[in-house]
C-alpha atoms as a PDB file:
ATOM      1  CA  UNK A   1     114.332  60.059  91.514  1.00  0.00           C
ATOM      2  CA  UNK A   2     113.420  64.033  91.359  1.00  0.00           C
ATOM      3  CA  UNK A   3     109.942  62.813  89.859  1.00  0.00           C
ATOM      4  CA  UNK A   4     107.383  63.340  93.187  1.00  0.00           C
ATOM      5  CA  UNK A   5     104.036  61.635  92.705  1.00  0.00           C
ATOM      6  CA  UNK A   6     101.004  63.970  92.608  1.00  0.00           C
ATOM      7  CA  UNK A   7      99.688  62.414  96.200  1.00  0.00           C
ATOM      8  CA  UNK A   8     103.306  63.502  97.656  1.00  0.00           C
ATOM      9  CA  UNK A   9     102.932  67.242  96.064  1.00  0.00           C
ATOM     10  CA  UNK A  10      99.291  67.496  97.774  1.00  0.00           C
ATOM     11  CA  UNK A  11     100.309  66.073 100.876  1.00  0.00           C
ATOM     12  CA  UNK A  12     103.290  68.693 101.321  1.00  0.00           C
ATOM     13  CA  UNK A  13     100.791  71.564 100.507  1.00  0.00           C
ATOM     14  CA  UNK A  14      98.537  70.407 103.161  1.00  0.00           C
ATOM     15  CA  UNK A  15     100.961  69.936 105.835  1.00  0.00           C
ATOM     16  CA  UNK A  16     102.004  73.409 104.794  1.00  0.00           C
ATOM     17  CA  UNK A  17      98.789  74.889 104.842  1.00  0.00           C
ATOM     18  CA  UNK A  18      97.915  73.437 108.525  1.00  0.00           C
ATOM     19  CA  UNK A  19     101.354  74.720 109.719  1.00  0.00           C
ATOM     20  CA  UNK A  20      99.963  78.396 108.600  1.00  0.00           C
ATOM     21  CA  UNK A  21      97.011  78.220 109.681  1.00  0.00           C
ATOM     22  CA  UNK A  22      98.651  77.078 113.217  1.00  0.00           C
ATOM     23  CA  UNK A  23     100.645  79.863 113.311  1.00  0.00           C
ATOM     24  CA  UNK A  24      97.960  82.991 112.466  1.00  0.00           C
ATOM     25  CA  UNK A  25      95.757  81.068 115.340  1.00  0.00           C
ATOM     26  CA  UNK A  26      98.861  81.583 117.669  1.00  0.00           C
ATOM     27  CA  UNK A  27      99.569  84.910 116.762  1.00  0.00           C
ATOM     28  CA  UNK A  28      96.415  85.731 117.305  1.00  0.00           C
ATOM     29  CA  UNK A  29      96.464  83.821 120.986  1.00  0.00           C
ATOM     30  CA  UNK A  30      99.357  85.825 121.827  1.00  0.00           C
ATOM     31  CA  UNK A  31      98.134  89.401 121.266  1.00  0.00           C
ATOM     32  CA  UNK A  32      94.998  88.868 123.081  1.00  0.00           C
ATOM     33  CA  UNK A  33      97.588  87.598 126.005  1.00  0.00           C
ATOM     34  CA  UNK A  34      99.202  90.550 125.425  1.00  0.00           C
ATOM     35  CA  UNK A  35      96.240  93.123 125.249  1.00  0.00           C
ATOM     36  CA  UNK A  36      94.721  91.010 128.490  1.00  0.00           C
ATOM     37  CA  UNK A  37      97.925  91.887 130.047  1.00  0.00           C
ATOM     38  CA  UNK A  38      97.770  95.378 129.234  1.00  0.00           C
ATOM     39  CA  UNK A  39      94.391  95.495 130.106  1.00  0.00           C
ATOM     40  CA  UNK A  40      94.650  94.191 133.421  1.00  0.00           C
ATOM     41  CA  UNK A  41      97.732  96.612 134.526  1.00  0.00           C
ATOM     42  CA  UNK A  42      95.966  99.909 133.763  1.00  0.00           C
ATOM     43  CA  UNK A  43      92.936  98.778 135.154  1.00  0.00           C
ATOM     44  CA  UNK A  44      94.852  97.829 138.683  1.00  0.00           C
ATOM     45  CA  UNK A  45      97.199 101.212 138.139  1.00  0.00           C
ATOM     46  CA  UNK A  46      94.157 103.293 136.925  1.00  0.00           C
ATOM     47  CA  UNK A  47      91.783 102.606 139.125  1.00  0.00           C
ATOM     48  CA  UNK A  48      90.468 105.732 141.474  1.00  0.00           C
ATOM     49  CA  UNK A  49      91.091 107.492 138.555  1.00  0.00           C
ATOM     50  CA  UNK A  50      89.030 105.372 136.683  1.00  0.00           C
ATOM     51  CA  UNK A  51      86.066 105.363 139.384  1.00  0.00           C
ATOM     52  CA  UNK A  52      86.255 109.276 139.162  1.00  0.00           C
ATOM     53  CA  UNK A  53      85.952 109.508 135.090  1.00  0.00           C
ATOM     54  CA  UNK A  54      82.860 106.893 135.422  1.00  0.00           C
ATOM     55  CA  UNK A  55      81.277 109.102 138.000  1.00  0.00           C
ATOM     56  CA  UNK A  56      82.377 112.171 136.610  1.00  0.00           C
ATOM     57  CA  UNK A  57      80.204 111.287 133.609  1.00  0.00           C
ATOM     58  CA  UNK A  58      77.394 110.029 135.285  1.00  0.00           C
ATOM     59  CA  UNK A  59      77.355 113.068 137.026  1.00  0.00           C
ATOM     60  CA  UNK A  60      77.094 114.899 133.538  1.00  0.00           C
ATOM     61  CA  UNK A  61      74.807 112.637 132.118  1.00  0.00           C
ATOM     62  CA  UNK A  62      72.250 112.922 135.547  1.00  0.00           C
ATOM     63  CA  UNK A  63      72.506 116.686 135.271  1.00  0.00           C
ATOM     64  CA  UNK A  64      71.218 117.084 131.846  1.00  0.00           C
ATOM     65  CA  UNK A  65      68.352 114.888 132.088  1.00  0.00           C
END
């Protein structure tokens, strides 16, 4: 029979709705994996030459008060 009861219709939206939703929440998991990642390498690569822009700017900011 190619007659689906209303409950069967809803149900199939729903489980398609929650699959969705799963997959924008994992999406969203994985960039901010990704961007942690990122974050972490140019931080351990960057770092003296981070130290120096900090301080550099300090330095700056002490000078024109």
């Amino acid at each position: 029979m190619k007659n689906k009861s209303r409950k069967e219709v809803r149900m199939k939206k729903r489980i398609k709705l929650l699959c969705q939703k799963g997959q924008s929440t994992l999406e969203y998991a994985m960039v901010m994996v990704i961007a942690g990642i990122i974050s972490a390498i140019l931080v351990s690569v960057g770092k003296p030459m981070l130290v120096d822009i900090i301080s550099n700017v300090f330095g700056k900011i002490s000078e024109m008060i």
